[in-house]
Protein backbone atom coordinates (compact mmCIF):
# COMPACT_ATOMS: atom_id res chain seq x y z
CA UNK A 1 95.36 94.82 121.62
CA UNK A 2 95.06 92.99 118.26
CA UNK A 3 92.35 93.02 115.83
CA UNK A 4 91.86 90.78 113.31
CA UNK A 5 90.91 92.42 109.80
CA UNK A 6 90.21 90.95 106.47
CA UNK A 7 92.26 91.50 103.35
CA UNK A 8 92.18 91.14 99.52
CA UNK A 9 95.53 91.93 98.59
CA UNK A 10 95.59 90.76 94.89
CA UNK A 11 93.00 93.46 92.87
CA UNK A 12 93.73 95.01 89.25
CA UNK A 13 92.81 98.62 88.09
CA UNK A 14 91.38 97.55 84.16
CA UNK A 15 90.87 101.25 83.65
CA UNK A 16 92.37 104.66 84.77
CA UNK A 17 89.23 107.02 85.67
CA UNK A 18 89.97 109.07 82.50
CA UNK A 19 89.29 105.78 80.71
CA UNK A 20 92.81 105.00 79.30
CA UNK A 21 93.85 101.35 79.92
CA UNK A 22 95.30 99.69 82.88
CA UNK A 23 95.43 95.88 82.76
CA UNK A 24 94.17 95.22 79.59
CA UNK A 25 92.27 91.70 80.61
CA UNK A 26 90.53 93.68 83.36
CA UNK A 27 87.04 95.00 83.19
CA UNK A 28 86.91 98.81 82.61
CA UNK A 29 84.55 99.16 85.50
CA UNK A 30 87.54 98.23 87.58
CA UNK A 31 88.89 101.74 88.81
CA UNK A 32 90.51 102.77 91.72
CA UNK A 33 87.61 104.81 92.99
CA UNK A 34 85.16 101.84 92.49
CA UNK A 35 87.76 99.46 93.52
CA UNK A 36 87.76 101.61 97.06
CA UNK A 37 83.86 101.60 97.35
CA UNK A 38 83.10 98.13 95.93
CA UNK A 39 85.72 96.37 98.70
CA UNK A 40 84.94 99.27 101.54
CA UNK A 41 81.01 99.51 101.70
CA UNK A 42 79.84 95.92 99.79
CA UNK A 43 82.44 93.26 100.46
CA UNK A 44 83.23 94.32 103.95
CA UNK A 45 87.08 94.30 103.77
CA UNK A 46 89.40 96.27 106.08
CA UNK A 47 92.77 96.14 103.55
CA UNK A 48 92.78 96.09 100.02
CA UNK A 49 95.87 95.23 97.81
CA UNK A 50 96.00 97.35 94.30
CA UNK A 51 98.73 95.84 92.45
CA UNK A 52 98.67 98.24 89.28
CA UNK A 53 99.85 101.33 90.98
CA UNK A 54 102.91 101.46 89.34
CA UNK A 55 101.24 102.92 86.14
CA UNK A 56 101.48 106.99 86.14
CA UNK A 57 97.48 106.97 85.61
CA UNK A 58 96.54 105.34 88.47
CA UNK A 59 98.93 107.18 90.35
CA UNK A 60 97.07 110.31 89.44
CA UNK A 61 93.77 108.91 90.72
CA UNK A 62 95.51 107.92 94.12
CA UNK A 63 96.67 111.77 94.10
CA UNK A 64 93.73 113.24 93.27
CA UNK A 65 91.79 111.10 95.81
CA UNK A 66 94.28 112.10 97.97
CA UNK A 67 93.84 116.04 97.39
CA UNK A 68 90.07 115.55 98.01
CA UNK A 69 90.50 114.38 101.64
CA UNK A 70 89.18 110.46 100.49
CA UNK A 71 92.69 109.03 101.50
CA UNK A 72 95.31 110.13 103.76
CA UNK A 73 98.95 108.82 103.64
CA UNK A 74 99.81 107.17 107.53
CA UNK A 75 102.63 108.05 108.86
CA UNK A 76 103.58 104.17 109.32
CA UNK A 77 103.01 103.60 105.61
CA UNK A 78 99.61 102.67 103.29
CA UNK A 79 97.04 104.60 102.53
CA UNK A 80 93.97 104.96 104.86
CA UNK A 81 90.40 105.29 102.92
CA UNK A 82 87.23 107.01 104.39
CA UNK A 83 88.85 106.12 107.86
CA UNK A 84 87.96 102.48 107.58
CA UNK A 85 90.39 100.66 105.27
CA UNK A 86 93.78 100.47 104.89
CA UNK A 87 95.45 100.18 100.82
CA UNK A 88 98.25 99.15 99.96
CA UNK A 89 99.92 100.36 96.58
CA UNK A 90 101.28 97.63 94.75
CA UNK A 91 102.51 96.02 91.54
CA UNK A 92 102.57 92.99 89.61
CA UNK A 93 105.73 92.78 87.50
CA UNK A 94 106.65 89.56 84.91
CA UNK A 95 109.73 88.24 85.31
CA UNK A 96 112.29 87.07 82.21
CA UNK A 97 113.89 84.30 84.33
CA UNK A 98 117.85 83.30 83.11
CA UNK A 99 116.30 79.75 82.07
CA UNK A 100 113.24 80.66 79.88
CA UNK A 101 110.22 80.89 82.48
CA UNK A 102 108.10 83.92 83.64
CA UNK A 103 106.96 84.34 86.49
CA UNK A 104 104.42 86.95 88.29
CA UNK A 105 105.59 88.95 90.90
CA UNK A 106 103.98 91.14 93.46
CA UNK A 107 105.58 94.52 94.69
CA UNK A 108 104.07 96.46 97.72
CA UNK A 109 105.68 99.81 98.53
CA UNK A 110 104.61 102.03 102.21
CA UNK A 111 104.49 105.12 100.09
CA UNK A 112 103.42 106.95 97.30
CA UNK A 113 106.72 108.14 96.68
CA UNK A 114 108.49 104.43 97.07
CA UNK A 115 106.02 103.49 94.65
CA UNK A 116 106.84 106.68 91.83
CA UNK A 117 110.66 105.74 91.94
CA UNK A 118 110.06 102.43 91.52
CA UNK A 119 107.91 103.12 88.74
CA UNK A 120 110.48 105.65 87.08
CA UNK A 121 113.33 102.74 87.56
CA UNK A 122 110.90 99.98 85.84
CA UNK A 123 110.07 102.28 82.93
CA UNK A 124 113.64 101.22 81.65
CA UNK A 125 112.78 97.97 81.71
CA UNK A 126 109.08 97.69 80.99
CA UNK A 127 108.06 98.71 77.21
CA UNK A 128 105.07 100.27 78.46
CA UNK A 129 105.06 101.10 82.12
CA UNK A 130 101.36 102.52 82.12
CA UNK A 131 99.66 98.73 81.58
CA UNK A 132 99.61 96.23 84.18
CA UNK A 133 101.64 92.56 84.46
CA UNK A 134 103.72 93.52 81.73
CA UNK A 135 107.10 91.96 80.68
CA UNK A 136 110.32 93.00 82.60
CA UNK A 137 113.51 92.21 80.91
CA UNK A 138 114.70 91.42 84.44
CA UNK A 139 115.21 87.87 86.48
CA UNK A 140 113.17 87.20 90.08
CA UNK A 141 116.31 88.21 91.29
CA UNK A 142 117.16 91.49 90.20
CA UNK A 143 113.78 92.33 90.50
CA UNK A 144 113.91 91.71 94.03
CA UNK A 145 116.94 93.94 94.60
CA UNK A 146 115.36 97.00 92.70
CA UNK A 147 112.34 96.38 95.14
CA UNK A 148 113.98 96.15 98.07
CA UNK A 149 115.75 99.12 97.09
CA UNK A 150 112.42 101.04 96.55
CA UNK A 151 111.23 100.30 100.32
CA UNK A 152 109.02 97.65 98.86
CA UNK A 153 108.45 93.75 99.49
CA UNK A 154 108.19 90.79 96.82
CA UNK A 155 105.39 88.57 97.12
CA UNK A 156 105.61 85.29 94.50
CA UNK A 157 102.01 85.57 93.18
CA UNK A 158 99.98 82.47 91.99
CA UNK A 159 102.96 80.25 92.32
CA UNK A 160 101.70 77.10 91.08
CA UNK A 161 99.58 77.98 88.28
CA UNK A 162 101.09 76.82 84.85
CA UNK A 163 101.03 80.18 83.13
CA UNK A 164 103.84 82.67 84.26
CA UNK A 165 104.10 81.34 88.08
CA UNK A 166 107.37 80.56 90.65
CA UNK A 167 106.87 76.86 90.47
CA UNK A 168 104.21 76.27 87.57
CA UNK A 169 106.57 78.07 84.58
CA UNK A 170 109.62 78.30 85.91
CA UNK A 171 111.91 76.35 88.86
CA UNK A 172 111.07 73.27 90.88
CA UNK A 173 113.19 75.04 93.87
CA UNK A 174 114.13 78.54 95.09
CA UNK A 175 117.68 77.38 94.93
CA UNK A 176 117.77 77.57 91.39
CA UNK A 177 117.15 81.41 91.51
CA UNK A 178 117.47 82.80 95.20
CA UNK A 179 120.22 81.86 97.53
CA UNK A 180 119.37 81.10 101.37
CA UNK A 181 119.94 85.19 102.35
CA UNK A 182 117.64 86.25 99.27
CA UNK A 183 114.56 83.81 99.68
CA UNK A 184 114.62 85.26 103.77
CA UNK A 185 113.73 88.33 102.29
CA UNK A 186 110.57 87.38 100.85
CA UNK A 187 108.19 86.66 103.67
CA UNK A 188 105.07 85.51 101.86
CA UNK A 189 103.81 83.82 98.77
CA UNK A 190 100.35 83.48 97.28
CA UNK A 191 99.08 80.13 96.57
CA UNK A 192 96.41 81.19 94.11
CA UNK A 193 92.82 79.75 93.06
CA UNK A 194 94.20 76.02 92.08
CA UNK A 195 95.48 75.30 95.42
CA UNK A 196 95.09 75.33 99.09
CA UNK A 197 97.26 75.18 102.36
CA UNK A 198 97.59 71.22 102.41
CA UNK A 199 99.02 71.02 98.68
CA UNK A 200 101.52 74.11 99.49
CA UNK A 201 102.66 72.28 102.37
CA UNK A 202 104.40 69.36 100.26
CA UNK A 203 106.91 71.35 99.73
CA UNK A 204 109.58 71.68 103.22
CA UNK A 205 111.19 75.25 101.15
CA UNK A 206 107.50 77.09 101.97
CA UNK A 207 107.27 75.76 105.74
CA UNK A 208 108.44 79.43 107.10
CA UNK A 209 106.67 81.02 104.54
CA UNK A 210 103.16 83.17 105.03
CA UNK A 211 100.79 81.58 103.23
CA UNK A 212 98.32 84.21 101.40
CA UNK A 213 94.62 83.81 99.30
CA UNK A 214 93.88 86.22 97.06
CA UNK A 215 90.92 87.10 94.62
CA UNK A 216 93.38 88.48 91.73
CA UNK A 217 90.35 90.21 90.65
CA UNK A 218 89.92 91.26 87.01
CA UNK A 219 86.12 92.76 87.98
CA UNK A 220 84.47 94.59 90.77
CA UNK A 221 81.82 91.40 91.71
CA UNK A 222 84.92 89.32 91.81
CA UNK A 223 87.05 91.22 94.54
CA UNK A 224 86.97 88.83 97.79
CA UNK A 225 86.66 85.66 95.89
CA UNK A 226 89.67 84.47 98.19
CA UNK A 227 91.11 86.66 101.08
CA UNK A 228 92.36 86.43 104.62
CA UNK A 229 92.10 87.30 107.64
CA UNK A 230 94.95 89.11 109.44
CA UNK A 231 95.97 90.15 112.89
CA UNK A 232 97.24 93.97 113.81
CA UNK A 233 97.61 96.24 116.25
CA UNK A 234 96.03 99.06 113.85
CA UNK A 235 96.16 99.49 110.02
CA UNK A 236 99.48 100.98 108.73
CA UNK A 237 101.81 98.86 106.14
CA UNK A 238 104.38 98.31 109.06
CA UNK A 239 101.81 96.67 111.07
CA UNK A 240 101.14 94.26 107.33
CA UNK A 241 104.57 93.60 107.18
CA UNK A 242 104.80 92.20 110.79
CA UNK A 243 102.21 90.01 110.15
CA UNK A 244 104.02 88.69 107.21
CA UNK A 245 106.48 87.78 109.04
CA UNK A 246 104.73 86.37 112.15
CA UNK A 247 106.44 89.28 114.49
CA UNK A 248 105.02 90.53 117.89
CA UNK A 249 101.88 88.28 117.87
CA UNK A 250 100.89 90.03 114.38
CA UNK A 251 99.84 87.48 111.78
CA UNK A 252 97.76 85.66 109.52
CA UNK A 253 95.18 83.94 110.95
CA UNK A 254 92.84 82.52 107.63
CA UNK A 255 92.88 81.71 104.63
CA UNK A 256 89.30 81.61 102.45
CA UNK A 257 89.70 80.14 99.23
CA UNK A 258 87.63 78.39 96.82
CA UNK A 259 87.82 74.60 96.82
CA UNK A 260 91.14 73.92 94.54
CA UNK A 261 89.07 71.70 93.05
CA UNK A 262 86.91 74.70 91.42
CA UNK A 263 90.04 75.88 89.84
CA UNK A 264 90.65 76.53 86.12
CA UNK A 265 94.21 74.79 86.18
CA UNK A 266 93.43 72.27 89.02
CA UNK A 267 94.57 69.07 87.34
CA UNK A 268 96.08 68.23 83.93
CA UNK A 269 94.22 69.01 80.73
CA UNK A 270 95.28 67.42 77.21
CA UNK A 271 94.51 70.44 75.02
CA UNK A 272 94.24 67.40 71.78
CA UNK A 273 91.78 65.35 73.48
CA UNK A 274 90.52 68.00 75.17
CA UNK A 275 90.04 66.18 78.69
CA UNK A 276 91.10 66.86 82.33
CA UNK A 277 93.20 63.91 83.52
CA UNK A 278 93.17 62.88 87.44
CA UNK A 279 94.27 60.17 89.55
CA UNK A 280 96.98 60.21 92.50
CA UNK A 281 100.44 60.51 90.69
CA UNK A 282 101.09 63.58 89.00
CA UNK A 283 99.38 63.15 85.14
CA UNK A 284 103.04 65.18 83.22
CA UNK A 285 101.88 63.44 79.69
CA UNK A 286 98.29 62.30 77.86
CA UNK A 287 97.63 58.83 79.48
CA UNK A 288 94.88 58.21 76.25
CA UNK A 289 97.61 60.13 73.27
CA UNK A 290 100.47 60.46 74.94
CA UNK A 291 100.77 63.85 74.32
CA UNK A 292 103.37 65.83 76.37
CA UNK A 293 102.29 69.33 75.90
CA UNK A 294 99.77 69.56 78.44
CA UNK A 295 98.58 72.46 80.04
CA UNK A 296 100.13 70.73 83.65
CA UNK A 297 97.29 71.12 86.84
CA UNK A 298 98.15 72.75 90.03
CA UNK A 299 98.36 69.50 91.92
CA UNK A 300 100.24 67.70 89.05
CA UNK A 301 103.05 69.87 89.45
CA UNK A 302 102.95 69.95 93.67
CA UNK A 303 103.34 66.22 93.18
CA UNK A 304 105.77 66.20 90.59
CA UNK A 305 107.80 68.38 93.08
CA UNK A 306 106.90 67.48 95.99
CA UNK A 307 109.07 66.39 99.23
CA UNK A 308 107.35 66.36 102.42
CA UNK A 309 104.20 63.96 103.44
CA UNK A 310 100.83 65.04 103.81
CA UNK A 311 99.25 67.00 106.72
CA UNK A 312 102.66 68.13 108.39
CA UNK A 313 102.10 71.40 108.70
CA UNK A 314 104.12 73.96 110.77
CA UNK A 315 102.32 75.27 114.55
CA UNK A 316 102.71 78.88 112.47
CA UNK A 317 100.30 78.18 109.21
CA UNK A 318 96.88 79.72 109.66
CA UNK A 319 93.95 77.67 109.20
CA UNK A 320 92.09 77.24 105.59
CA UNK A 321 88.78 77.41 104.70
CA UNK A 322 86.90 76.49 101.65
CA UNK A 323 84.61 79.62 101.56
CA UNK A 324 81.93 80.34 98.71
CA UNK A 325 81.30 84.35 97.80
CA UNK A 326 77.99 85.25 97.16
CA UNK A 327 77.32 85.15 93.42
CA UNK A 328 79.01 81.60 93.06
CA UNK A 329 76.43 80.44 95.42
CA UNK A 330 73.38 78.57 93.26
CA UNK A 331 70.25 80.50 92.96
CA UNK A 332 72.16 84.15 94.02
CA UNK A 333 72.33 86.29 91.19
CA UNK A 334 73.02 90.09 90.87
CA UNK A 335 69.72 91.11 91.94
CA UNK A 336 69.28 89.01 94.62
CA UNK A 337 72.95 89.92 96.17
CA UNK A 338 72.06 93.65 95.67
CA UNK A 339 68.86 93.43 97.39
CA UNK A 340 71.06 91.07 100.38
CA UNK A 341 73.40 93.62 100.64
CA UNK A 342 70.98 96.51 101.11
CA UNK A 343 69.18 94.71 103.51
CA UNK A 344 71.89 92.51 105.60
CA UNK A 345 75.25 94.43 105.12
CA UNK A 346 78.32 93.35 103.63
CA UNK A 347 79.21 90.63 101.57
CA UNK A 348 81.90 89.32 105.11
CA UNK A 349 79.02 90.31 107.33
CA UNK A 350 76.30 88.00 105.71
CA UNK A 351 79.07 85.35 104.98
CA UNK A 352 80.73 85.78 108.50
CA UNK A 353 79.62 88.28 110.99
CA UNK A 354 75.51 87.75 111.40
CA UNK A 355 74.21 85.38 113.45
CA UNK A 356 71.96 82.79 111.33
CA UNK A 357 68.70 84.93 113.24
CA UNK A 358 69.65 88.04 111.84
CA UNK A 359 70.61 86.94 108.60
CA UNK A 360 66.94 84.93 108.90
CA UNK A 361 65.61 88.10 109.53
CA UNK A 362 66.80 90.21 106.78
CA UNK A 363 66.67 87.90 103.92
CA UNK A 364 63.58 85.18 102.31
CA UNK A 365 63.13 82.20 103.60
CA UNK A 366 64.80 80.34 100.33
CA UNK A 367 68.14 82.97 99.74
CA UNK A 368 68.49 82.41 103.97
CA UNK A 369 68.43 78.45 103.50
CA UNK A 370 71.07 78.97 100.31
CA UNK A 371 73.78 81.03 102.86
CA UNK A 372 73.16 78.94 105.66
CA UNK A 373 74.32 76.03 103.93
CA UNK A 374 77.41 77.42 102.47
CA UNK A 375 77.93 78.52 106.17
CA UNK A 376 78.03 74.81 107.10
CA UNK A 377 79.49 73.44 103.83
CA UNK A 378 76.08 70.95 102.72
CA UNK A 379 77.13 71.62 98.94
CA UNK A 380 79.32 69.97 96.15
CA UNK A 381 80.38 71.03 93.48
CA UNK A 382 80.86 69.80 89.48
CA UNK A 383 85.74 70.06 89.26
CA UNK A 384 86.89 72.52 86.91
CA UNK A 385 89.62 72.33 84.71
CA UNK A 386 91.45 72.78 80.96
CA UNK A 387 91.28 76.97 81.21
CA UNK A 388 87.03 76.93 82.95
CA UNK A 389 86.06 77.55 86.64
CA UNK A 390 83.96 74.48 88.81
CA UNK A 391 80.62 75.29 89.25
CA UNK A 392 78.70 74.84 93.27
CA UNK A 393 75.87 72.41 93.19
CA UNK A 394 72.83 71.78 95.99
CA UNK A 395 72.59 67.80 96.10
């Protein structure tokens, strides 16, 4: 029998728990123990994805959780917390591509031990192998032969975003890194906050790819910003990978994402006239200056690459959903998602799992009348864009 389960599987450790740095962009907040209890007990989610476990000092939490009977190691790979929800070590890795471009790539390892080796073999090409994202001085493609040599997978992370991304920073098509044999081996990418499942699609080299959406969370409130939901048997990494690659009815099922729209890097922004550019052919230069060093949007570059029509999707790709987490939602600040979540449940259980009488009955009358139009999408929202977020607005 299969069950679906929802996943975050893009979260960053800013801090070990004996303080020392992690990812350095990260709030310090952001440790693996209140990583596990933040996504566990308030956001509701059933597998979390920590991608800055190849540092030795987060390695030492995960032990030392371990030794304390927290976690337990599954004998079909991940790490099982408090009995309830399944993590997956991970890390994020930038590449040094042959032709100039970086690119951010996710790692995810079934063991601890895949995981140490992997972090011993990086250390001799990483300057600093405790902090997170940092600089290989390795290609996509050797990278992904010293994973796959570590028991581990390569996930493409944020791959249209213009800073250090597959397609944003550095190649227009796999084929200019990967051969055919290679690019099999990597069953998934992750679109990232900019885009969405119809802008993905344009391009025919993702069609038998696993689309994923991911909160690459840099602070506790912000973990489940974007996630999934995914079909499995149980929760064990072997189960994860199957669903990756669509195997035995295992799979994902949903995408939640913000509105692309929302996005920082959504659509071009001249940095000397300081102004987001739309309109429905790619914007590559400053239509009022004629500046060429934009910061390119998301969609610019989809277009600019682009060779498939719109809305052909393959029968496989799961079905997205523009979803809005709590705090973005107008009038629901700390206090008032505190108090929701001590009274209602978790953050996917007010969002998804209540009916609208029970979330009626456990919330005021004005907070209730906020979710419940989320739940049926009467909102709009003021486009992002040039390095800041979109904002959600009531009409």
């Amino acid at each position: 029998m299969l069950n679906n389960f929802f996943a975050d599987l893009h979260i960053h450790i800013g801090a070990a728990s004996g303080g020392s740095p992690v990812k350095i962009t990260a709030s310090r907040k952001l440790n693996f123990p209140n990583i596990l209890a933040e996504a566990a007990f308030k956001k509701g989610l059933d597998i979390v994805g920590i991608i800055d476990c190849a540092s030795p000092a987060v390695m030492a939490d995960i032990e030392d959780l371990l030794s304390a009977g927290k976690m337990r190691e599954l004998p079909d790979g991940g790490i099982l917390y408090q009995e309830k929800m399944l993590v997956l070590p991970g890390a994020e890795i930038e590449s040094r591509e042959a032709n100039g471009g970086q690119v951010h790539y996710l790692a995810f390892f079934p063991y601890l031990k895949d995981i140490k080796e992997f972090s011993l073999t990086m250390a001799n090409y990483i300057s600093n192998i405790n902090l997170s994202s940092q600089a290989a001085s390795l290609t996509g493609k050797e990278l992904l032969q010293i994973i796959s040599y570590h028991g581990g997978i390569m996930i493409p992370a944020h791959i249209f975003t213009p800073h250090k991304s597959f397609y944003g920073r550095a190649f227009s098509t796999f084929k200019e890194i990967f051969t055919e044999q290679e690019w099999q081996q990597i069953p998934a990418v992750e679109l990232g906050l900019s885009a969405d499942t119809a802008m993905a699609d344009l391009l025919t080299e993702l069609n038998e790819k696993t689309f994923l959406s991911n909160s690459d969370a840099h602070s506790l409130p912000k973990i489940a910003r974007e996630y999934n939901i995914i079909q499995l048997a149980e929760l064990n990494f072997n189960e994860f990978l199957k669903a990756l690659k669509r195997e035995a009815g295992r799979q994902v099922i949903h995408n939640y994402g913000l509105n692309p729209e929302l996005g920082k890097y959504h659509r071009s922004y001249c940095e000397v006239c300081e102004q987001v550019f739309a309109g429905p052919e790619p914007i590559l230069s400053c239509p009022d200056c004629g500046a060429d060093k934009l910061i390119v949007g998301v969609k610019d570059r989809i277009l600019a690459i682009a060779d498939q029509q719109p809305d052909l999707h393959p029968d496989h790709r799961a079905q997205y959903t523009y979803q809005v987490p709590l705090l973005d939602i107008p009038g629901i600040g700390k206090k008032t998602a505190a108090k929701l979540l001590k009274n209602c449940g978790t953050e996917m259980e007010i969002i998804h799992k209540l009916s609208l009488a029970e979330l009626k009955d456990c919330s005021s009358g004005s907070v209730y009348q906020k979710i419940k139009r989320i739940r049926e999408h009467d909102f709009n929202f003021l486009p992002g864009g040039g390095g800041i977020y979109g904002k959600v607005v009531f009409a």
